[in-house]
Protein backbone atom coordinates (compact mmCIF):
# COMPACT_ATOMS: atom_id res chain seq x y z
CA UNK A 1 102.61 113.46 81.17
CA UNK A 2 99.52 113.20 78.46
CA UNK A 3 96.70 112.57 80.32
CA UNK A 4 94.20 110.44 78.35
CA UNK A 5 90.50 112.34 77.76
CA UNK A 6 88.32 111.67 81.04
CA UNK A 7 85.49 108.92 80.55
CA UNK A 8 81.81 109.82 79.73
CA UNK A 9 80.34 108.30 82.90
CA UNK A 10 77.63 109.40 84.60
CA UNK A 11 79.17 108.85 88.05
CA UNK A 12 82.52 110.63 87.16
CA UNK A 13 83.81 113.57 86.26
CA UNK A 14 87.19 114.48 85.79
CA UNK A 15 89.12 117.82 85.78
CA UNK A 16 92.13 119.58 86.70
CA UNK A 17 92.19 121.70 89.83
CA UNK A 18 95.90 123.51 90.96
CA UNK A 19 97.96 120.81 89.15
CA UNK A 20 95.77 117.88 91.05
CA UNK A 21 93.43 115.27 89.17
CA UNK A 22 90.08 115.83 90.61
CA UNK A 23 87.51 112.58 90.39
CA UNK A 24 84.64 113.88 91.15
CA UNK A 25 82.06 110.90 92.11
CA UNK A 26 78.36 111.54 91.18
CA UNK A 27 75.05 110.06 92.01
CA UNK A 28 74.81 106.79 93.35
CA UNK A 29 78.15 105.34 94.23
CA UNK A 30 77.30 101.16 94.41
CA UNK A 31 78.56 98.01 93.22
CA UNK A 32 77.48 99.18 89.35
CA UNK A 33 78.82 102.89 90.01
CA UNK A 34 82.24 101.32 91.10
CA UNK A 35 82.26 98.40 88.04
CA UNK A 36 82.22 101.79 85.69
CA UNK A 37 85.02 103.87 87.92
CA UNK A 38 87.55 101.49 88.66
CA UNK A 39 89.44 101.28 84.84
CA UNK A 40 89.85 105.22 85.12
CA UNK A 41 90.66 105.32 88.69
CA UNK A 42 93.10 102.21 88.56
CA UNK A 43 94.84 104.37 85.41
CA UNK A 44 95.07 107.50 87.04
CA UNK A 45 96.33 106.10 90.55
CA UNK A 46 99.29 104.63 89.44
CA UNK A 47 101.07 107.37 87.99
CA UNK A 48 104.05 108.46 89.65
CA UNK A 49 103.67 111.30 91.94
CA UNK A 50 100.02 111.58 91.26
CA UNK A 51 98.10 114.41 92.94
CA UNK A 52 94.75 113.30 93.04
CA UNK A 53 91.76 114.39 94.79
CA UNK A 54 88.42 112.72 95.24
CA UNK A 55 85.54 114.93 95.36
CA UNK A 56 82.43 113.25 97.11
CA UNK A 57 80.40 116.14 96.91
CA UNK A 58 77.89 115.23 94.53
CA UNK A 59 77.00 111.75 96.27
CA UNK A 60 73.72 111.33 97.28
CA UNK A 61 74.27 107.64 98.19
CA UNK A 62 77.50 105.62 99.10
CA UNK A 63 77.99 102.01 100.19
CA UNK A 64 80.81 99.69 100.95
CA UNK A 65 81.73 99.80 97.25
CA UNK A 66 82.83 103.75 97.47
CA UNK A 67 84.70 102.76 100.21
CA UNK A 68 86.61 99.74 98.48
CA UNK A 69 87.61 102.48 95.74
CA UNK A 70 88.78 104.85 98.46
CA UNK A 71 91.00 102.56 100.21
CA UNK A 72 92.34 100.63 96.55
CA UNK A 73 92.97 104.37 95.19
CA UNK A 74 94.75 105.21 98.18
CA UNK A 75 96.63 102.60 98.81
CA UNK A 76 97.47 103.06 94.39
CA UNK A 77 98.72 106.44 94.81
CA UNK A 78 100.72 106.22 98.29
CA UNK A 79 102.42 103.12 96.40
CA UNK A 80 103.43 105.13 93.47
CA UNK A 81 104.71 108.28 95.83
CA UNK A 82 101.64 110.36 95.11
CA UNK A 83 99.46 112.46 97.43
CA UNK A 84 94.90 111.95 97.51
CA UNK A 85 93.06 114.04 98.93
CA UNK A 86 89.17 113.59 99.86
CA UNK A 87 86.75 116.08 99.89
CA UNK A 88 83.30 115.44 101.00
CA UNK A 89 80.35 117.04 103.50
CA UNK A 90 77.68 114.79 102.79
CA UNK A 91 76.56 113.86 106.65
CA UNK A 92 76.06 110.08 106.34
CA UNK A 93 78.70 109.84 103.90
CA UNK A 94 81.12 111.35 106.42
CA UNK A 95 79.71 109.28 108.74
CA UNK A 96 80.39 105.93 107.30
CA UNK A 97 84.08 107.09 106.78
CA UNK A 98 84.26 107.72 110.55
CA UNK A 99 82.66 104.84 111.86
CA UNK A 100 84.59 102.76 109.20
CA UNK A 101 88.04 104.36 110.49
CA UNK A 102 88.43 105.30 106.28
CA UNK A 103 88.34 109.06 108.16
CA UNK A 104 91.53 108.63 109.69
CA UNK A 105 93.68 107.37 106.80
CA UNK A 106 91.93 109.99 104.00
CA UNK A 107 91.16 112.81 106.19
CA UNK A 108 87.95 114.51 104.44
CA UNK A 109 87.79 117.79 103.84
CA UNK A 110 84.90 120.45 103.27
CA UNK A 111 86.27 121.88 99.88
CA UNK A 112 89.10 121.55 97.51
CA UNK A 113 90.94 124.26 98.64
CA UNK A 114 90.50 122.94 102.20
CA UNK A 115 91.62 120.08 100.69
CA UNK A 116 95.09 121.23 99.05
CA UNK A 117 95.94 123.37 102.07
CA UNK A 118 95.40 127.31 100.46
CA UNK A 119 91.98 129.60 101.38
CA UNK A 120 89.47 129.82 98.93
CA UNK A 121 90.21 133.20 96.91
């Protein structure tokens, strides 16, 4: 698969990470944040068999918006056979995921190699 050049956006970065997509979110993750993720993340969830992680790491704030792209991109990928992974230790962050039940359908994880199952080497 050809995988179009990631967008120049301020709150995304994208890279490849042990044959998985990582979207890493950045900054302030709002209503205007998710206007400017959504094309790339609608593109990138529908592939077949996509292995995608999101990487929340480098959120400092996150509001009901993040969460509407969480729960579209996983509900994208799970549609089209794929796997996402979240990865996130931000403490409200991962607390809005809990008390939002979001936790429990995109278990977050502490690192991407946490996230994809292996030990960091």
């Amino acid at each position: 698969m050809q995988q179009e050049p990631a967008p120049f956006n301020r709150h995304l970065r994208v890279h490849r990470h042990r044959d998985h997509t990582v979207l890493e979110f950045r900054g302030e993750i709002d209503i205007a944040a998710a206007v400017e993720i959504t094309p790339y993340l609608d593109r990138v969830t529908t592939v077949p068999d996509a292995r995608i992680v999101i990487d929340l790491r480098q959120v400092e704030f996150f509001d009901c918006s993040g969460l509407r792209l969480l729960y579209r991109a996983r509900s994208r990928v799970l549609d089209h056979g794929g796997q996402l992974h979240l990865v996130c230790t931000h403490p409200l962050t991962l607390r809005v995921l809990r008390i939002t039940g979001l936790s429990r359908l995109l278990p977050p994880h502490p690192t991407l190699d946490a996230a994809l199952g292996q030990p960091a080497t």
